[in-house]
C-alpha atoms as a PDB file:
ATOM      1  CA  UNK A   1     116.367  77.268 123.182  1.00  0.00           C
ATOM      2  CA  UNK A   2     119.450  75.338 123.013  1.00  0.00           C
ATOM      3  CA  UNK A   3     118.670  71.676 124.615  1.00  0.00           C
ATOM      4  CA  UNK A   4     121.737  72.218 127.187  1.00  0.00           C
ATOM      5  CA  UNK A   5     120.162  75.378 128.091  1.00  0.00           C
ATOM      6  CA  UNK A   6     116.995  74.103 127.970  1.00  0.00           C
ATOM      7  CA  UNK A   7     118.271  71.472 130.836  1.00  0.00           C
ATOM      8  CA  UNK A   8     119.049  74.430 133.134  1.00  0.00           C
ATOM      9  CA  UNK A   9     116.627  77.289 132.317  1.00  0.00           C
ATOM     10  CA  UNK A  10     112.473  77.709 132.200  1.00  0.00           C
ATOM     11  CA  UNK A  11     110.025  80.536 131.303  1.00  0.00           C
ATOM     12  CA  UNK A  12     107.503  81.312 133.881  1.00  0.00           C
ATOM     13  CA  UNK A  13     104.906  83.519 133.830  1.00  0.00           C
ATOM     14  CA  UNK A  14     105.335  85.892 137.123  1.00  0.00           C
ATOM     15  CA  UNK A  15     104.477  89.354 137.659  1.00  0.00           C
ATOM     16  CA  UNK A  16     105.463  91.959 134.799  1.00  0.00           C
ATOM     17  CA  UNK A  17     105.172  89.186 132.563  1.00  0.00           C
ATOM     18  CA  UNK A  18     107.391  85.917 131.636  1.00  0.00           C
ATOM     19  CA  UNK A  19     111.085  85.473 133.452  1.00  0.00           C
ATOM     20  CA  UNK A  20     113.958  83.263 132.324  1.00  0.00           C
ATOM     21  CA  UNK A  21     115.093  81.027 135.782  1.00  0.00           C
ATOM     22  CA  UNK A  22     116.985  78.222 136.888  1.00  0.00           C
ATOM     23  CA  UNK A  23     114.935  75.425 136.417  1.00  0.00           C
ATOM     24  CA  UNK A  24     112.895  74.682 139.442  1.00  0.00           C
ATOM     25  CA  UNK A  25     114.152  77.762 141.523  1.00  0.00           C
ATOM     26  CA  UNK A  26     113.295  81.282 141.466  1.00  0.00           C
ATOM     27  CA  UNK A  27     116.475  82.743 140.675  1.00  0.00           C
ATOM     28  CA  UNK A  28     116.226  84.642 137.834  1.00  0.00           C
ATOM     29  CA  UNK A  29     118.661  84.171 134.777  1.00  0.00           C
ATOM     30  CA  UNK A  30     119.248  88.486 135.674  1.00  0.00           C
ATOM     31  CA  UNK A  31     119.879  87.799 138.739  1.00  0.00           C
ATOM     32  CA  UNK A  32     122.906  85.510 137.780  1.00  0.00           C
ATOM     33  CA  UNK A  33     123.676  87.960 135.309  1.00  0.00           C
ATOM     34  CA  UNK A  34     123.872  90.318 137.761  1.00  0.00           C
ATOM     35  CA  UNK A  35     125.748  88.973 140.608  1.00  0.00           C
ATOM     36  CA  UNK A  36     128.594  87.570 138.263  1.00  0.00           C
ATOM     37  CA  UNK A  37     129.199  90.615 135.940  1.00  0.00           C
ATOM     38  CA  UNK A  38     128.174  93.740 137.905  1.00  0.00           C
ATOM     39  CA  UNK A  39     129.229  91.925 141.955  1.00  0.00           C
ATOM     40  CA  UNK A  40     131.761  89.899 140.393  1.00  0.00           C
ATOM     41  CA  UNK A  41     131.031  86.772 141.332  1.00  0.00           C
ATOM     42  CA  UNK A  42     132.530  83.320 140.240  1.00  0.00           C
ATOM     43  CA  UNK A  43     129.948  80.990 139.354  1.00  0.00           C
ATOM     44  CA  UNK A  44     131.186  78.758 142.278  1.00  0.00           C
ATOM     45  CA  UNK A  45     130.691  82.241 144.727  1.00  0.00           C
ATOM     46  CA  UNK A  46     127.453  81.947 143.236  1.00  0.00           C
ATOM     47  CA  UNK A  47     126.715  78.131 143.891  1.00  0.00           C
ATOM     48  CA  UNK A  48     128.383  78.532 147.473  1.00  0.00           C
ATOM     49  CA  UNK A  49     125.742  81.421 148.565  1.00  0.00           C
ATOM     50  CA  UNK A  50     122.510  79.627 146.161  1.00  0.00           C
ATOM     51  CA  UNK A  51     123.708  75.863 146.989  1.00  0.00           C
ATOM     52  CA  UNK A  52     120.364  74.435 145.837  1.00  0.00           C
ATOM     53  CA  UNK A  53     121.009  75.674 142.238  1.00  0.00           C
ATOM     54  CA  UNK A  54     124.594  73.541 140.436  1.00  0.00           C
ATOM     55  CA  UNK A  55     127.446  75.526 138.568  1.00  0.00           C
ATOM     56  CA  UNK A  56     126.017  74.096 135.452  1.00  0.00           C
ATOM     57  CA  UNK A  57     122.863  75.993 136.110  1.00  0.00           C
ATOM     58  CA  UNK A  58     124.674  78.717 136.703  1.00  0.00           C
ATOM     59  CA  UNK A  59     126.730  78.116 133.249  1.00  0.00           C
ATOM     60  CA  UNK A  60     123.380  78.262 131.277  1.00  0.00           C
ATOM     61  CA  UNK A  61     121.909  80.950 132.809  1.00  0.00           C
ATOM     62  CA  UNK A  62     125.051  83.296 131.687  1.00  0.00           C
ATOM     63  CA  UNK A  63     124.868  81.210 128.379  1.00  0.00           C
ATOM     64  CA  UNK A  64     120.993  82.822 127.992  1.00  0.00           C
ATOM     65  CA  UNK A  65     121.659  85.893 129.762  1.00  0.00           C
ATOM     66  CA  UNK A  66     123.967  86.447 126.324  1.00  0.00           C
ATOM     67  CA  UNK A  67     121.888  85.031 124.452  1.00  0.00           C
ATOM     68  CA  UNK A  68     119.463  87.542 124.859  1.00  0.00           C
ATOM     69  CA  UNK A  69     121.017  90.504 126.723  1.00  0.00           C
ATOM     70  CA  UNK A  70     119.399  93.259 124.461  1.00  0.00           C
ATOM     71  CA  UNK A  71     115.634  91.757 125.426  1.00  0.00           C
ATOM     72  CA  UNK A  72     116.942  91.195 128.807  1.00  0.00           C
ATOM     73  CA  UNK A  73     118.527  94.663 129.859  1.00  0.00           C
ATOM     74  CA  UNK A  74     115.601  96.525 128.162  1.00  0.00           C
ATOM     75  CA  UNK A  75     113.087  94.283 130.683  1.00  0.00           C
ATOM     76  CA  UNK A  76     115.360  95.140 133.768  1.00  0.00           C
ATOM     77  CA  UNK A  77     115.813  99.029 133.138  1.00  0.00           C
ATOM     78  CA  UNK A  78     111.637  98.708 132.196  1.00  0.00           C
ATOM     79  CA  UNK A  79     111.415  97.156 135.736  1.00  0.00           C
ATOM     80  CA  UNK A  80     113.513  99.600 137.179  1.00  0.00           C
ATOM     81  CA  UNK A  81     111.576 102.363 136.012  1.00  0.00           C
ATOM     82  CA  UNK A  82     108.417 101.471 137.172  1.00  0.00           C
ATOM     83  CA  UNK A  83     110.126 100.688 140.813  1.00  0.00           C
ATOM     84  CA  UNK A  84     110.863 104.416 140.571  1.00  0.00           C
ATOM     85  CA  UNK A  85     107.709 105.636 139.433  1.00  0.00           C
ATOM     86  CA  UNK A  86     106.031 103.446 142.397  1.00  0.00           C
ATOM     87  CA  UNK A  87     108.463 104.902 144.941  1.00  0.00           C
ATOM     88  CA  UNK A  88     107.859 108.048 143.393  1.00  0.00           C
ATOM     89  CA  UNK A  89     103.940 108.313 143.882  1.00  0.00           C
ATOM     90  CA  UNK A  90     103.766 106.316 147.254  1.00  0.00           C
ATOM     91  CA  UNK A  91     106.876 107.896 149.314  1.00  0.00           C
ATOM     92  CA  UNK A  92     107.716 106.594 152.250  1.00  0.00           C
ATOM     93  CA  UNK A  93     106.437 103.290 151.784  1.00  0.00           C
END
């Protein structure tokens, strides 16, 4: 991992295996992802509503997030999946 990346961004081993997040948070690197291509968000929107994590951190985590966007969009639509499949055989909950 790039060393300026590396500053920003940690693996941690959570449920459904490792995550990429800002270092010392729980905000995921898809999460960031998420909010700034999909919601639109400026990294500074971003900073203003998470203002624990820095727009640096929020610089690397996009820098990652296209770093490995293949790995990273299979591992969300993966986790969306089985979110269905739960809903799916426990309704209502």
């Amino acid at each position: 991992m790039d060393t300026t990346i590396h500053e920003h961004i940690e693996i941690v081993e959570g449920a459904g295996g490792p995550k990429a997040v800002i270092k010392g948070h729980r905000i995921r690197v898809v999460n960031i992802a998420v909010w700034h291509e999909q919601r639109r968000m400026s990294p500074f929107e971003i900073v203003h509503e998470y203002p624990t994590i820095t727009v640096a951190d929020v610089y690397a985590a996009l820098a990652y997030y296209w770093d490995h966007r293949i790995e990273l969009e299979i591992k969300m639509a993966e986790d969306d999946l089985f979110v269905a499949e739960v809903m799916r055989q426990n309704p209502g909950w």
